[in-house]
Structures are given as C-alpha cells and as structure tokens.
Protein backbone atom coordinates (compact mmCIF):
# COMPACT_ATOMS: atom_id res chain seq x y z
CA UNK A 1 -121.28 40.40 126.23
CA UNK A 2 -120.85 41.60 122.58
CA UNK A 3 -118.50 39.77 120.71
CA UNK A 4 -118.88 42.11 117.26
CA UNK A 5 -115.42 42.77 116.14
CA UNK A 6 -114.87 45.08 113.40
CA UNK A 7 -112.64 44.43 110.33
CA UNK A 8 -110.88 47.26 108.99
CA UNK A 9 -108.47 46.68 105.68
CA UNK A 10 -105.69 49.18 105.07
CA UNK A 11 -104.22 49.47 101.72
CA UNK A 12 -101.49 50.84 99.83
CA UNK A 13 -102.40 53.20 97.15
CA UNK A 14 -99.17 54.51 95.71
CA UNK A 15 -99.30 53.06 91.82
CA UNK A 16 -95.74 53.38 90.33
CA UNK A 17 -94.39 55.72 93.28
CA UNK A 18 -93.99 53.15 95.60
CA UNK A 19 -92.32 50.77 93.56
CA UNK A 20 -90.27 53.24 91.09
CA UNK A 21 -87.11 52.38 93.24
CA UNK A 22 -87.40 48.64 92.37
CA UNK A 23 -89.60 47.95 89.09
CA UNK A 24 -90.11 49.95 86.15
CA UNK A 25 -93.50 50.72 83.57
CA UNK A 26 -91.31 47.98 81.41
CA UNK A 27 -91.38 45.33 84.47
CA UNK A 28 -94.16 46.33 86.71
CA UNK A 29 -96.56 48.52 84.79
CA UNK A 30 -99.61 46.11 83.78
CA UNK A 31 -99.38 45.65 87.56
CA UNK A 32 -99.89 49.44 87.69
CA UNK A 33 -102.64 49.69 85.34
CA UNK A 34 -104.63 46.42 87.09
CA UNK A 35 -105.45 49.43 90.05
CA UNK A 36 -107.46 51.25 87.12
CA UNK A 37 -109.36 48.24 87.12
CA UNK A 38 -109.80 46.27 90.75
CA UNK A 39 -109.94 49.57 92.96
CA UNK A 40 -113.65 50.27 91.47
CA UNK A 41 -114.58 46.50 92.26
CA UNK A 42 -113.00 46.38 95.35
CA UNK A 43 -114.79 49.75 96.54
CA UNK A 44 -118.50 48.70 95.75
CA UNK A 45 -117.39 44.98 97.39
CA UNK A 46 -116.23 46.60 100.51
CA UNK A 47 -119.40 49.29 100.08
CA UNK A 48 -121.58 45.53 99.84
CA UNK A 49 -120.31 43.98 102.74
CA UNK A 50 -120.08 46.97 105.15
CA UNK A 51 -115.65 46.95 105.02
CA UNK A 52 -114.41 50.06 106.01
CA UNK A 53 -111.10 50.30 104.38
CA UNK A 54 -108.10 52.90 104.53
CA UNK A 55 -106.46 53.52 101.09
CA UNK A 56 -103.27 54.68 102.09
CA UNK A 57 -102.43 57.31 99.33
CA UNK A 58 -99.55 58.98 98.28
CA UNK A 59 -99.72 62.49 97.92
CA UNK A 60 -98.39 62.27 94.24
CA UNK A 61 -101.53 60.83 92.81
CA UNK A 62 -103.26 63.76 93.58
CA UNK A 63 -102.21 66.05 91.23
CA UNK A 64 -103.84 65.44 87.89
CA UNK A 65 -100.93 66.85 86.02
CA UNK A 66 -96.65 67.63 86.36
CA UNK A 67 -97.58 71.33 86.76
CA UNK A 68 -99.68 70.52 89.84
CA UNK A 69 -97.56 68.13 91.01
CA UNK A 70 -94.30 70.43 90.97
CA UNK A 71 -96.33 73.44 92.82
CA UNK A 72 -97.10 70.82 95.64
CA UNK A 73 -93.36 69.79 96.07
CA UNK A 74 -92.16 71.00 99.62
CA UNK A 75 -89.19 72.62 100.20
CA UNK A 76 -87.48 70.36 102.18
CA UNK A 77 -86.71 67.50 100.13
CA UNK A 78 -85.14 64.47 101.63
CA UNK A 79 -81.26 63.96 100.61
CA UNK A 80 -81.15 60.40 101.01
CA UNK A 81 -77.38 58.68 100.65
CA UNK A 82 -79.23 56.29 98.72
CA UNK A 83 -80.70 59.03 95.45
CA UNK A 84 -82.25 55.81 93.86
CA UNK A 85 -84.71 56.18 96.53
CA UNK A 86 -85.43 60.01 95.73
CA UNK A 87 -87.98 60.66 93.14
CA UNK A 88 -87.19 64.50 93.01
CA UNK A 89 -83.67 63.65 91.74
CA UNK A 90 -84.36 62.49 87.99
CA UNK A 91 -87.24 60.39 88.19
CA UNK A 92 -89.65 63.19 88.28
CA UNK A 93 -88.20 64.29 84.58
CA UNK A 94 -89.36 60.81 83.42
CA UNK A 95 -92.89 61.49 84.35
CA UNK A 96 -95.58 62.23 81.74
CA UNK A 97 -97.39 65.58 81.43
CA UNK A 98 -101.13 64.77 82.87
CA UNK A 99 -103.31 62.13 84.26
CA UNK A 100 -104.52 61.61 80.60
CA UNK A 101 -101.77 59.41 78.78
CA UNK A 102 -99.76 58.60 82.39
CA UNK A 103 -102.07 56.23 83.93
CA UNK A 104 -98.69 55.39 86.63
CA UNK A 105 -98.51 58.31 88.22
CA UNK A 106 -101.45 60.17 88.22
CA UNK A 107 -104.66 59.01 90.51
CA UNK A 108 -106.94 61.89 91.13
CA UNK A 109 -109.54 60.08 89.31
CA UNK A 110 -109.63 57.19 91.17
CA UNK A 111 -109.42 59.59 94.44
CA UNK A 112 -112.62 61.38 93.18
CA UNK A 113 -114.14 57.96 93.26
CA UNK A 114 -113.18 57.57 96.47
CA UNK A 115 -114.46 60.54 97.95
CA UNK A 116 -117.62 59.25 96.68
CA UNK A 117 -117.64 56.11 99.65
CA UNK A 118 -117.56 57.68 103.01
CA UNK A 119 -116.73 54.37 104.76
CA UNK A 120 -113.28 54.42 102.78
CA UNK A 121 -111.00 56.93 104.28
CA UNK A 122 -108.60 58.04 101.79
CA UNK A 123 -105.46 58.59 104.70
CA UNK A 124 -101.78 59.49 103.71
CA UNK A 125 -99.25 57.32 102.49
CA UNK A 126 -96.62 60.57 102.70
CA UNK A 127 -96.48 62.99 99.82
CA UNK A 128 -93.53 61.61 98.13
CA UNK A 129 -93.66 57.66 99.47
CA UNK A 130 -91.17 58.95 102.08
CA UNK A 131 -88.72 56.58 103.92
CA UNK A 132 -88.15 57.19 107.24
CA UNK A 133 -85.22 55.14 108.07
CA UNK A 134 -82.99 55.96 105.58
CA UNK A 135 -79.81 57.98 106.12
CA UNK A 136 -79.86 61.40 104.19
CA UNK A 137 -83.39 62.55 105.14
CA UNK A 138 -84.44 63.94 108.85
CA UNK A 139 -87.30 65.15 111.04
CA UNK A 140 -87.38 68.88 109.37
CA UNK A 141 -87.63 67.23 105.67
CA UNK A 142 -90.44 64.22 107.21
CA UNK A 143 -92.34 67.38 108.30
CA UNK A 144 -92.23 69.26 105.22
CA UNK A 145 -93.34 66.19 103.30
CA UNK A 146 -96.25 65.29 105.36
CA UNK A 147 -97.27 68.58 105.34
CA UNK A 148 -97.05 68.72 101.54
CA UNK A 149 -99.73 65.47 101.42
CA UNK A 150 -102.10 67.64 103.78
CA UNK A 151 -102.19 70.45 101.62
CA UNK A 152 -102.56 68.73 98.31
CA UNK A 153 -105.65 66.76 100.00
CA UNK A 154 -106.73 69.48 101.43
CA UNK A 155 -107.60 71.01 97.75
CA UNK A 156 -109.13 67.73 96.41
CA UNK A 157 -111.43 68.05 99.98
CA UNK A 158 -109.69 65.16 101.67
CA UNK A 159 -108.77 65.63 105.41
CA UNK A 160 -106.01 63.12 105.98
CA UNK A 161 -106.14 62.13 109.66
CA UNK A 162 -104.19 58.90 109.59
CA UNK A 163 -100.83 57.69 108.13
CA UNK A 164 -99.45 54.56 106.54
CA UNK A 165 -95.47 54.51 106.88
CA UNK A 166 -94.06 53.52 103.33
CA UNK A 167 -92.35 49.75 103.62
CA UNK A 168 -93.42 50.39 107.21
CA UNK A 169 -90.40 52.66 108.17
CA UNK A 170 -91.52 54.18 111.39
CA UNK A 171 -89.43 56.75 112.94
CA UNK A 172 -90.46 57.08 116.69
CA UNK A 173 -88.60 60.39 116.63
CA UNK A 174 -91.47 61.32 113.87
CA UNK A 175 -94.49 60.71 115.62
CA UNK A 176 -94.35 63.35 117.53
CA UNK A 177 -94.53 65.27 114.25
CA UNK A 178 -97.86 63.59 112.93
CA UNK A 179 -99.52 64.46 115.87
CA UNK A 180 -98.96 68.02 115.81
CA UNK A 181 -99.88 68.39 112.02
CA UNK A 182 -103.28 66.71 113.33
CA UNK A 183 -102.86 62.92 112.85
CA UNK A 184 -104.36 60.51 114.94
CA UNK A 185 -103.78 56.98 114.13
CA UNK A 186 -100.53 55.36 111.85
C-alpha cells in the first residue's frame, strides 16, 4: 500500500484588502509591506521542497494601477448594511494612483512572480474580498464579483479554477454559482 500523502498549503493573498475593515496602513501596514518581502522566500522554499501551494488572491491586486482597477469593478456591487465592510463606498478614494508608491494595494508584481512557479496556483480570493454572509449583498452581486476576479486574471494569463471564501464565509446558496463560472474546488 502507498502511504504518500500530499501536503498542499493554501494562503491568503489579499495585502491591505482583506484587513482594510479592521486595521489601517497606520496600524497594520509594515505587516503589509513584510508580503513584499517573505512571498519571494516562501515561493523558492515551497519550489525546494516540492509544496504545492494555493495563494488565494484577491482580484484587486491585479490591477497595477486605480485606472485598471476601476475598469474591472463589476456592476453589481454588494450593498452590505454594514458599508465599513464595502471598499467601493469611500475606501477606494483613499487608494493611491499605481503599484509604484502604493505597495498595499497593488500586487501584480508579486503575481507575475507567481506565474513564474507552476506548482503555485494563483486561485481567487473574490475580486473585492467579498463576504458572503453578510446582510446587504446577494447571489446576483456574489456572481458579478467572482466574475469580475475571472476576467481581471484572465488578462494577467491566470485561469482561476479554485476559490478561497474571505474569513471563510461560505454561502451554500453560492456554490452553485462557482461551479457554473468554471470552479472546481473552494
């Protein structure tokens, strides 16, 4: 009998946009820029040691600058009861012009690297760090988000094909969803 298992590490790769809610650059940001510098190392570690990981990625990080990012919004924005939780509202004004001097927001550099590493699967992590249990948002908006993470990772040559739920909100109602839009594992 083989007893090989396999170890498989998922990770979240949102930078600022999945703590914006909660911390600030102020508060949290050296946290922020500490990705910059352990997502190389832990690549060529996991590369060294044969560890297929799964950088869960919001769809934010990658646009390389606000114009980009805007074009990519969807439609259907989630109106959650809670607008702290929205970064459409007024959090997106707060956000710096390009990749260049807003090192929180911005990730398509560190995507490119990941692209590199075909062992690491870059999957989805929503477009907008979506939460799926809050009140204000539904199925029609969830849709329009995920699909919004496709198509922005569809330009950068990424085919996402599996999904990490943000603060692990899964909406059964939603998986339906995923699966039609071609995702296979969450």
């Amino acid at each position: 009998m083989n007893r090989k298992g396999k170890f498989i590490i998922s990770l979240d790769f949102e930078l600022l946009w999945g703590m914006r809610d909660k911390e600030t650059v102020e508060t949290y940001g050296k946290n922020i820029l500490g990705v910059r510098d352990v997502l190389p190392k832990m690549i060529r570690a996991f590369e060294d040691n044969n560890v297929k990981g799964t950088f869960a990625t919001v769809g934010f990080l990658f646009a390389s600058n606000k114009d980009e990012l805007i074009k990519n919004i969807p439609k259907n924005k989630p109106q959650y009861l809670d607008e702290n939780l929205s970064p459409y509202l007024k959090y997106l004004d707060s956000v710096d012009e390009n990749e260049e001097v807003d090192k929180f927001h911005y990730a398509s550099d560190l995507i490119d690297l990941l692209r590199k590493y075909p062992n690491q699967e870059i999957a989805s992590h929503t477009f907008s760090h979506y939460y799926c249990l809050e009140k204000g948002q539904t199925v029609d908006d969830f849709r329009s988000d995920i699909m919004a993470a496709i198509n922005i990772a569809l330009v950068k040559g990424v085919a996402i094909k599996s999904l990490i739920f943000p603060r692990n909100q899964v909406n059964e109602d939603y998986l339906e969803c995923i699966k039609e839009l071609g995702i296979s594992s969450y």
